[in-house]
Protein backbone atom coordinates (compact mmCIF):
# COMPACT_ATOMS: atom_id res chain seq x y z
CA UNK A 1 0.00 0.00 0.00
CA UNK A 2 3.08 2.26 0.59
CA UNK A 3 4.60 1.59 -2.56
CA UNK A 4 0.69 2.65 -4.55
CA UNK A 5 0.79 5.67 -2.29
CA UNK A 6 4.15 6.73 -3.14
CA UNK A 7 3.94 5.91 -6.98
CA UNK A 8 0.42 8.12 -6.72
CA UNK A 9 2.36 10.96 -5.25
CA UNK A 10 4.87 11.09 -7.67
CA UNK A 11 2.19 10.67 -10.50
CA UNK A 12 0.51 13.64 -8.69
CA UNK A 13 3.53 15.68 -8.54
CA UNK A 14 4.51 15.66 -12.06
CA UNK A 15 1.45 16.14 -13.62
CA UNK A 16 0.95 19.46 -11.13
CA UNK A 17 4.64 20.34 -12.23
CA UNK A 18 3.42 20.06 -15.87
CA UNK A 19 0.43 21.90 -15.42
CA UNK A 20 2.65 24.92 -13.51
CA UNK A 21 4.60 24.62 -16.70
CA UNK A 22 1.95 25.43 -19.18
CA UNK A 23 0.55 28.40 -16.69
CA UNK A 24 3.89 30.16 -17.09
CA UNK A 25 3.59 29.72 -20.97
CA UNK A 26 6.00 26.81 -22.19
CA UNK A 27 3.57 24.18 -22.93
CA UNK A 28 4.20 20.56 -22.00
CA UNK A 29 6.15 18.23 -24.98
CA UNK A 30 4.11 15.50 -25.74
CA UNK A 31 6.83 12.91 -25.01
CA UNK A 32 6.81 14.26 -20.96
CA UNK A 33 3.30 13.92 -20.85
CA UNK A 34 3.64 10.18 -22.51
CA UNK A 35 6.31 9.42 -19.85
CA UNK A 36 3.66 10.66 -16.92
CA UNK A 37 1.65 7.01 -16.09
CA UNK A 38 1.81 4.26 -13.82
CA UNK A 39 -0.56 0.94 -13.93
CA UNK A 40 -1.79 -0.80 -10.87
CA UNK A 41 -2.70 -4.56 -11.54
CA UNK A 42 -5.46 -6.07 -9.14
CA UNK A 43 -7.01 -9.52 -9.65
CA UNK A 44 -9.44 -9.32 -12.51
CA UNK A 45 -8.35 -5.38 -12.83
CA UNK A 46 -6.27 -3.11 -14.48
CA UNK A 47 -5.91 0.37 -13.72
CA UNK A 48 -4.00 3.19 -15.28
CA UNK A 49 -2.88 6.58 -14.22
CA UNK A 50 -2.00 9.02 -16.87
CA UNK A 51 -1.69 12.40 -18.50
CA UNK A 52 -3.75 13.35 -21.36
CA UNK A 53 -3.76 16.96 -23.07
CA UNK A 54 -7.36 18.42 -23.21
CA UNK A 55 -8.34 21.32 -25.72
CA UNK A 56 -10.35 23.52 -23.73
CA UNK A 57 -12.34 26.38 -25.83
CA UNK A 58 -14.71 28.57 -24.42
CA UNK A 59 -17.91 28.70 -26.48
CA UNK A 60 -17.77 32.86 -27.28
CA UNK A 61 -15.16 32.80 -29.20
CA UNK A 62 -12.97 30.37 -31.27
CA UNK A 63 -9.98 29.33 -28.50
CA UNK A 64 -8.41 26.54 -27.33
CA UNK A 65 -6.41 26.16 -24.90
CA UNK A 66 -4.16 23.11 -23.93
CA UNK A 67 -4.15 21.63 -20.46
CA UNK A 68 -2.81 18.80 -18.57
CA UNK A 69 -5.52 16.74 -16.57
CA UNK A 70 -4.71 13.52 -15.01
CA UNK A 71 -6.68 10.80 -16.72
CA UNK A 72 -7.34 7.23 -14.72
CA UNK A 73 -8.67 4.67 -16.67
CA UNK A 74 -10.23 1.23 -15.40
CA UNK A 75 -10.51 -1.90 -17.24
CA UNK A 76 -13.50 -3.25 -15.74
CA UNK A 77 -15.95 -1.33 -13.31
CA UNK A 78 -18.90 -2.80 -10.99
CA UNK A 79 -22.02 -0.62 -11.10
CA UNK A 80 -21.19 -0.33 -7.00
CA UNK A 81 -17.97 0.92 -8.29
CA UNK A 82 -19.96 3.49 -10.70
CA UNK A 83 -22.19 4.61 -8.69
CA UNK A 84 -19.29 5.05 -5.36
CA UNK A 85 -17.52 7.29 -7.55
CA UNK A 86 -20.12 9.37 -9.13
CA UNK A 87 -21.39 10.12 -6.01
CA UNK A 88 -17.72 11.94 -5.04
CA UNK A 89 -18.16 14.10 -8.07
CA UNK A 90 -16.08 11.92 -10.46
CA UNK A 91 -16.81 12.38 -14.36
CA UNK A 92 -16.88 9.32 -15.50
CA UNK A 93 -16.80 8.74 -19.33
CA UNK A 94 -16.34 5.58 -22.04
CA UNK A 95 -12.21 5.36 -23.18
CA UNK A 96 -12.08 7.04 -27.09
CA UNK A 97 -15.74 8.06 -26.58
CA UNK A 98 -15.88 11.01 -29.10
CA UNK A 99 -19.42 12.09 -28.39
CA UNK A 100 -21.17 14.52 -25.92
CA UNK A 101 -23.39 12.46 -24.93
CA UNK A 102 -22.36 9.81 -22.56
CA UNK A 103 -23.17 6.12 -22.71
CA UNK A 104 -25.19 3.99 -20.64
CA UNK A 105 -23.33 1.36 -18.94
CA UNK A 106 -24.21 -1.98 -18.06
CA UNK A 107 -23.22 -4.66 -15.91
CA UNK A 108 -22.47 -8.55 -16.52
CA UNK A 109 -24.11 -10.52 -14.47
């Protein structure tokens, strides 16, 4: 548990340092933000922690800005799971989903 909690840290640190980076105008290369992940392998799990570059753009006018946001991303998730996390505010979305809409999941029984 030590060893998650210190690899989280670190994954926390760097992705602040590369956000700090971009706020004082040299935006982050894409190769540091590849290099900023760790994976966490439970039994029947995967899960990883990573950096992804958003475009934000404000709707009254036509720019974009880039930002770092950490990303995690589950392999499996139990509707207990779901539910846990969306009720502490987490956005929870489908990996490569390109829509605004957001899918329905279900769960295997």
């Amino acid at each position: 548990q030590q060893a998650f909690q210190s690899l989280y840290s670190a994954w926390c640190e760097k992705i602040q340092e590369l956000q700090s980076q971009e706020q004082a105008g040299t935006p982050a290369s894409p190769e540091k933000i590849a290099q900023t992940y760790f994976y966490s392998i439970q039994k029947g799990q995967v899960i990883l922690f990573r950096a992804d570059l958003t475009k934000e753009g404000r709707k009254d006018d036509d720019t974009q800005n880039s930002r770092v946001m950490p990303s995690i991303i589950l392999s499996s998730m139990s509707q207990k799971l779901r539910s846990k996390l969306e009720s502490k505010g987490v956005h929870l979305s489908i990996f490569g989903n390109t829509t605004k809409e957001e899918p329905k999941l279900k769960d295997k029984k």
